[in-house]
Protein backbone atom coordinates (compact mmCIF):
# COMPACT_ATOMS: atom_id res chain seq x y z
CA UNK A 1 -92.60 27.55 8.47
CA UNK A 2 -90.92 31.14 7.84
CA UNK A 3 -87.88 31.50 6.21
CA UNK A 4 -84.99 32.64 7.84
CA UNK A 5 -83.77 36.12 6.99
CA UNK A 6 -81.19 36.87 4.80
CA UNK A 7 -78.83 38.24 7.49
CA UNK A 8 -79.60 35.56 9.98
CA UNK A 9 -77.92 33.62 7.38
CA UNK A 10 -75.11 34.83 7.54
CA UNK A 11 -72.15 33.93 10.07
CA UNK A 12 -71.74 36.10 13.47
CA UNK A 13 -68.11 36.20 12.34
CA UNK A 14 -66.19 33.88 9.78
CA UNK A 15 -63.30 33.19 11.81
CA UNK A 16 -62.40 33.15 15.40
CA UNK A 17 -59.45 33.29 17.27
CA UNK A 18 -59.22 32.31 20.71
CA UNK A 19 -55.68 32.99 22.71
CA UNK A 20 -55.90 31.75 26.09
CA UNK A 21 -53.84 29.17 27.68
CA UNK A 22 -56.24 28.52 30.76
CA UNK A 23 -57.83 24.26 29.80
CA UNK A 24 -61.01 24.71 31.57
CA UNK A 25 -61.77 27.99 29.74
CA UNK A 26 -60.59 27.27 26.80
CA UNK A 27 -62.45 24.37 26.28
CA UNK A 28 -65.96 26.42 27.39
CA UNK A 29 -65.19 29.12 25.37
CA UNK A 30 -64.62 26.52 22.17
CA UNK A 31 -67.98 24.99 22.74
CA UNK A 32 -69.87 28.22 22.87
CA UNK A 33 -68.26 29.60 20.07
CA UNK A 34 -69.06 26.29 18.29
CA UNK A 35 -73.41 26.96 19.17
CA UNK A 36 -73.08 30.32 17.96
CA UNK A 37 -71.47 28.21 14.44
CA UNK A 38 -68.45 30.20 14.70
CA UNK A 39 -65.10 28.34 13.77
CA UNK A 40 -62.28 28.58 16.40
CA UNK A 41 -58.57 28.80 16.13
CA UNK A 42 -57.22 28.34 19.34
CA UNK A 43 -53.56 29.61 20.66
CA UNK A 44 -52.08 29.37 24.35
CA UNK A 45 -49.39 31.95 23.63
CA UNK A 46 -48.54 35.15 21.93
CA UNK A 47 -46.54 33.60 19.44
CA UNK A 48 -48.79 30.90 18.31
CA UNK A 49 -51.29 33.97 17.67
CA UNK A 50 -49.27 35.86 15.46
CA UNK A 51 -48.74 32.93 13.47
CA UNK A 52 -52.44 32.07 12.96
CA UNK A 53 -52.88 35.62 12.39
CA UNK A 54 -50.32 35.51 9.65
CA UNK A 55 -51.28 32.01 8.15
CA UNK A 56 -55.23 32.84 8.71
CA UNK A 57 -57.96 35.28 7.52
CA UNK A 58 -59.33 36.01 11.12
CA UNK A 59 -61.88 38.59 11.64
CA UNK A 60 -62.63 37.97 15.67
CA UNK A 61 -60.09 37.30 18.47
CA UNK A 62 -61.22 36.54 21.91
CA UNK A 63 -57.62 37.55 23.93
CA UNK A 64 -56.86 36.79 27.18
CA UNK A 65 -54.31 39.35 28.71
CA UNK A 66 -52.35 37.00 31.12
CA UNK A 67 -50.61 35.01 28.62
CA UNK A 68 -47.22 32.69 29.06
CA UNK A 69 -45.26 34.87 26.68
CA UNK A 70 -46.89 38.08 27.69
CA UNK A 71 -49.54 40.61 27.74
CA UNK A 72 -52.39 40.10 25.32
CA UNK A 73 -52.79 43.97 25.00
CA UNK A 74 -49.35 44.25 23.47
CA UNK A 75 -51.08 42.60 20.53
CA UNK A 76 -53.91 44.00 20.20
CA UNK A 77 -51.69 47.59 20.33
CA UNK A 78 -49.24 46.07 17.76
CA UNK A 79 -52.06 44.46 15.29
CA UNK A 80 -54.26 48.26 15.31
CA UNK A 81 -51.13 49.65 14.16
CA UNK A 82 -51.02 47.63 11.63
CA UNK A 83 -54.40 48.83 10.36
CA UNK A 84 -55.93 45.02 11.43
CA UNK A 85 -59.59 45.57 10.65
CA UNK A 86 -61.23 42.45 12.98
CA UNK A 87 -62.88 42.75 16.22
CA UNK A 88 -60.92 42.32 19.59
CA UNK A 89 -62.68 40.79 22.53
CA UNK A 90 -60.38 41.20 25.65
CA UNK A 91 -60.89 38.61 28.48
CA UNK A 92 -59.37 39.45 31.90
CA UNK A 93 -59.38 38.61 35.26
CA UNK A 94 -59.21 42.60 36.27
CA UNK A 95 -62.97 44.15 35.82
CA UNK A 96 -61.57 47.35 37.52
CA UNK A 97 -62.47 50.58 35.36
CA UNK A 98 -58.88 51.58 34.50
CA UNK A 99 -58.27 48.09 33.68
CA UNK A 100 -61.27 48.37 31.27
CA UNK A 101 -60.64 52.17 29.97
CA UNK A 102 -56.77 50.42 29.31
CA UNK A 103 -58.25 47.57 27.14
CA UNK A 104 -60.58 50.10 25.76
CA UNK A 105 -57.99 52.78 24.57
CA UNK A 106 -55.76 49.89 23.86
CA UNK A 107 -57.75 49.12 20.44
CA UNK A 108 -59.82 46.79 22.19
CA UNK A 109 -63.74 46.33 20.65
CA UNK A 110 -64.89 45.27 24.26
CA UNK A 111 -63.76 44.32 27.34
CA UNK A 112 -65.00 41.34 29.37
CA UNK A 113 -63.88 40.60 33.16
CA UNK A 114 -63.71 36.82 34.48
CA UNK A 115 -66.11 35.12 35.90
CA UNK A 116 -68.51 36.07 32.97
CA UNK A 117 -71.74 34.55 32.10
CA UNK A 118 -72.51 32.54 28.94
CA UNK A 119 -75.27 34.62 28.19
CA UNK A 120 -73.19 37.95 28.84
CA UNK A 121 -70.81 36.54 26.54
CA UNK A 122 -73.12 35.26 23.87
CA UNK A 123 -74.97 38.92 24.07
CA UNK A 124 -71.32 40.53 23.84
CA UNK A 125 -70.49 38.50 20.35
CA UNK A 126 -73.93 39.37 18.70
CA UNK A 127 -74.07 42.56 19.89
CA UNK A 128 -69.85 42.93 18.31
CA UNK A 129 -70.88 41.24 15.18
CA UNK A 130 -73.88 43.66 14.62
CA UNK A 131 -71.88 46.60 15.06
CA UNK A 132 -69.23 44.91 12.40
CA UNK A 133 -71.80 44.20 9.99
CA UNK A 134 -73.06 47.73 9.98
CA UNK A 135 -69.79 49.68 9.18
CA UNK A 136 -67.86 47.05 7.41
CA UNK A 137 -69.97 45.20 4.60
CA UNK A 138 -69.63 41.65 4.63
CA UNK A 139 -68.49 42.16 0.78
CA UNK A 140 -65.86 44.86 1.26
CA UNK A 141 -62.81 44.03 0.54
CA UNK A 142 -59.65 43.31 3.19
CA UNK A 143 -57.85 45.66 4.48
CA UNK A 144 -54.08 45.88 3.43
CA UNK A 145 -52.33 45.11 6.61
CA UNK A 146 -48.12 45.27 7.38
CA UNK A 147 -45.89 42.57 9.57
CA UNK A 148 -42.92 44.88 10.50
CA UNK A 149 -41.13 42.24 11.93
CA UNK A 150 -41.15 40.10 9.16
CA UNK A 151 -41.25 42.37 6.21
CA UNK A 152 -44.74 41.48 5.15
CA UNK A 153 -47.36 42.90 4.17
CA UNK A 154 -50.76 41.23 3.39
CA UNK A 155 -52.32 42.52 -0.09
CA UNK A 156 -54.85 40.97 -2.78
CA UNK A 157 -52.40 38.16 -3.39
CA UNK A 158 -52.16 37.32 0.48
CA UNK A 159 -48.90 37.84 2.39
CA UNK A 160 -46.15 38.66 0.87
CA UNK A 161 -41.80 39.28 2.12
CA UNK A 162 -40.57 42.24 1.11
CA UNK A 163 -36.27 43.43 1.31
CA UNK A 164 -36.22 46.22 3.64
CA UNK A 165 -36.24 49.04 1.63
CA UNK A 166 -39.58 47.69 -0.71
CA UNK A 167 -41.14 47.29 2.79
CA UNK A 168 -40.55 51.22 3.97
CA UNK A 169 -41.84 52.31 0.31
CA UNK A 170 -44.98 50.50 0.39
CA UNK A 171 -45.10 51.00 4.12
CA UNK A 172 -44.50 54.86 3.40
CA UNK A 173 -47.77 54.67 0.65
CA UNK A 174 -49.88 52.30 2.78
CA UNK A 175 -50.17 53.96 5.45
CA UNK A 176 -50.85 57.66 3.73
CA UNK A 177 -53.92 56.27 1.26
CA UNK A 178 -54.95 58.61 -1.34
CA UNK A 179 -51.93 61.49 -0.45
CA UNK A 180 -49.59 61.97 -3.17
CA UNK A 181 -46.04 61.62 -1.71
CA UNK A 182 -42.97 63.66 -4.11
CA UNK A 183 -40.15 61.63 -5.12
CA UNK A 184 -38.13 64.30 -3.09
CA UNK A 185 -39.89 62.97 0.33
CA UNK A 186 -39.72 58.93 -0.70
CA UNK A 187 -35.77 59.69 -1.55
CA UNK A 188 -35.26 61.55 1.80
CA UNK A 189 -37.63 59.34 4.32
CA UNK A 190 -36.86 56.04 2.45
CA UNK A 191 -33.48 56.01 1.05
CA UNK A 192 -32.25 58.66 3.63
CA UNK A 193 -30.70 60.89 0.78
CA UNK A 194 -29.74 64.87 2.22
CA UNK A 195 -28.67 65.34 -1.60
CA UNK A 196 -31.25 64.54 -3.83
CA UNK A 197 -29.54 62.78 -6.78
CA UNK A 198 -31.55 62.26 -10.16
CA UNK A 199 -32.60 58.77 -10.08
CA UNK A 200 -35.32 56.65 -11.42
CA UNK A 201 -34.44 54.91 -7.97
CA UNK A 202 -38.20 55.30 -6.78
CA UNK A 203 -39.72 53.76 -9.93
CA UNK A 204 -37.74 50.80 -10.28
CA UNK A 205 -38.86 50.00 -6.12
CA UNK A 206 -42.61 50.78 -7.13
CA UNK A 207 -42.08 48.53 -10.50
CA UNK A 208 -41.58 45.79 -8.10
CA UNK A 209 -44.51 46.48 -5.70
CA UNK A 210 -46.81 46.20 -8.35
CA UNK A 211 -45.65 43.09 -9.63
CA UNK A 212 -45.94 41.69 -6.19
CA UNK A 213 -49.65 43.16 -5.35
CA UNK A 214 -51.04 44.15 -8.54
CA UNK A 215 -53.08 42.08 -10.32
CA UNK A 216 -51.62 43.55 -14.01
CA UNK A 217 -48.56 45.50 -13.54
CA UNK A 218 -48.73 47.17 -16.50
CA UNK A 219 -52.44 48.55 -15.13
CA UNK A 220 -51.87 49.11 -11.86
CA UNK A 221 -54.90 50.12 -9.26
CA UNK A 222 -53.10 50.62 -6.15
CA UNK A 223 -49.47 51.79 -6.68
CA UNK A 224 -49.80 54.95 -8.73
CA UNK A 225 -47.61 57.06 -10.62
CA UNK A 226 -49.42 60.88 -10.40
CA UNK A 227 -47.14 62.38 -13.33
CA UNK A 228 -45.37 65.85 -12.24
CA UNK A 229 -46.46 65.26 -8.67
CA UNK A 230 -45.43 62.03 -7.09
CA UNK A 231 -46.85 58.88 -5.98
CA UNK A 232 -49.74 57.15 -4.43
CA UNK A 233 -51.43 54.72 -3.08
CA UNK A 234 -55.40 53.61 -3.30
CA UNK A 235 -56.54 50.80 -1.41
């Protein structure tokens, strides 16, 4: 008998999350994800979502748009801003091209119209988890991502509240990786100074992000100090 290959070893995707709030479906959709040996979360509503998203490492989500509490593509639009790094399945019952082009430009992966075929579906999911497994190495590690709402931001240490003002700092540095940013910009875009004062303001704030994400504070790897130029951030 021939041994299985290394990468048909491995898992399509390590974690699923299904948002639909339709029984029937649901329950078909759980069972195939369950022969392809993916494991399923399973939400009915927006909200439930977010909070597996937030409580969960997920790294597939199979969204319906119709939902009780709203339109799944106001997720997916709200979870690619904050830099989530998973694949997004969208399930509707609209198959009409600007429906699809919509999902698409949304920040959708792909876009699947009701009725659908198990086997369309099944070929969809391989076919996503290829293309994953090509660009993102199953080793690499997570992608910071940000919770505006709630202050939080997701780091090596997992999710983790932030006041306001540590929030628009590391916010500020996330999302400009590798730039340095001048004390004079952080002052004026995060504290909302028009007189720059001579403060150590910006290095007491960064003190405490790296005692929240870095692993030694004293040697930190993703808050930087760049001395005589500013700050910056490596992911």
């Amino acid at each position: 008998m021939k041994k299985k290959s290394e990468a048909s070893l491995q898992p399509l995707f390590r974690l699923a999350l299904l948002v639909e709030d339709e029984v029937n479906l649901t329950t078909a959709l759980q069972v195939a994800l369950r022969k392809l040996e993916i494991p399923v979360l399973h939400a009915k509503t927006l909200k439930e979502a977010r909070h597996f998203l937030q409580t969960h490492t997920v790294d597939f989500i199979l969204l319906d748009r119709h939902l009780p509490d709203g339109d799944g593509l106001d997720l997916c639009a709200s979870l690619r801003m904050q830099q989530y790094p998973g694949t997004i399945l969208i399930l509707t019952a609209s198959g009409q091209l600007e429906e699809r082009v919509l999902g698409l430009n949304t920040g959708a992966d792909d876009y699947l119209a009701k009725p659908f075929s198990w086997q369309e579906l099944e070929a969809r999911i391989r076919a996503l988890a290829r293309r994953k497994r090509y660009y993102t190495p199953w080793n690499a590690k997570p992608t910071w991502s940000l919770d505006p709402t709630a202050l939080k931001i997701l780091g090596p240490q997992g999710w983790i509240e932030l006041t306001p003002l540590e929030f628009q700092l590391a916010k500020k540095l996330i999302q400009n990786p590798e730039v340095i940013i001048s004390r004079h910009c952080l002052l004026k875009e995060v504290w909302g100074f028009t007189l720059l004062p001579k403060t150590r303001t910006v290095d007491h704030f960064l003190g405490r992000l790296r005692k929240y994400f870095e692993k030694n504070p004293e040697k930190p790897c993703h808050f930087l100090t760049i001395r005589g130029a500013g700050y910056k951030f490596q992911p």
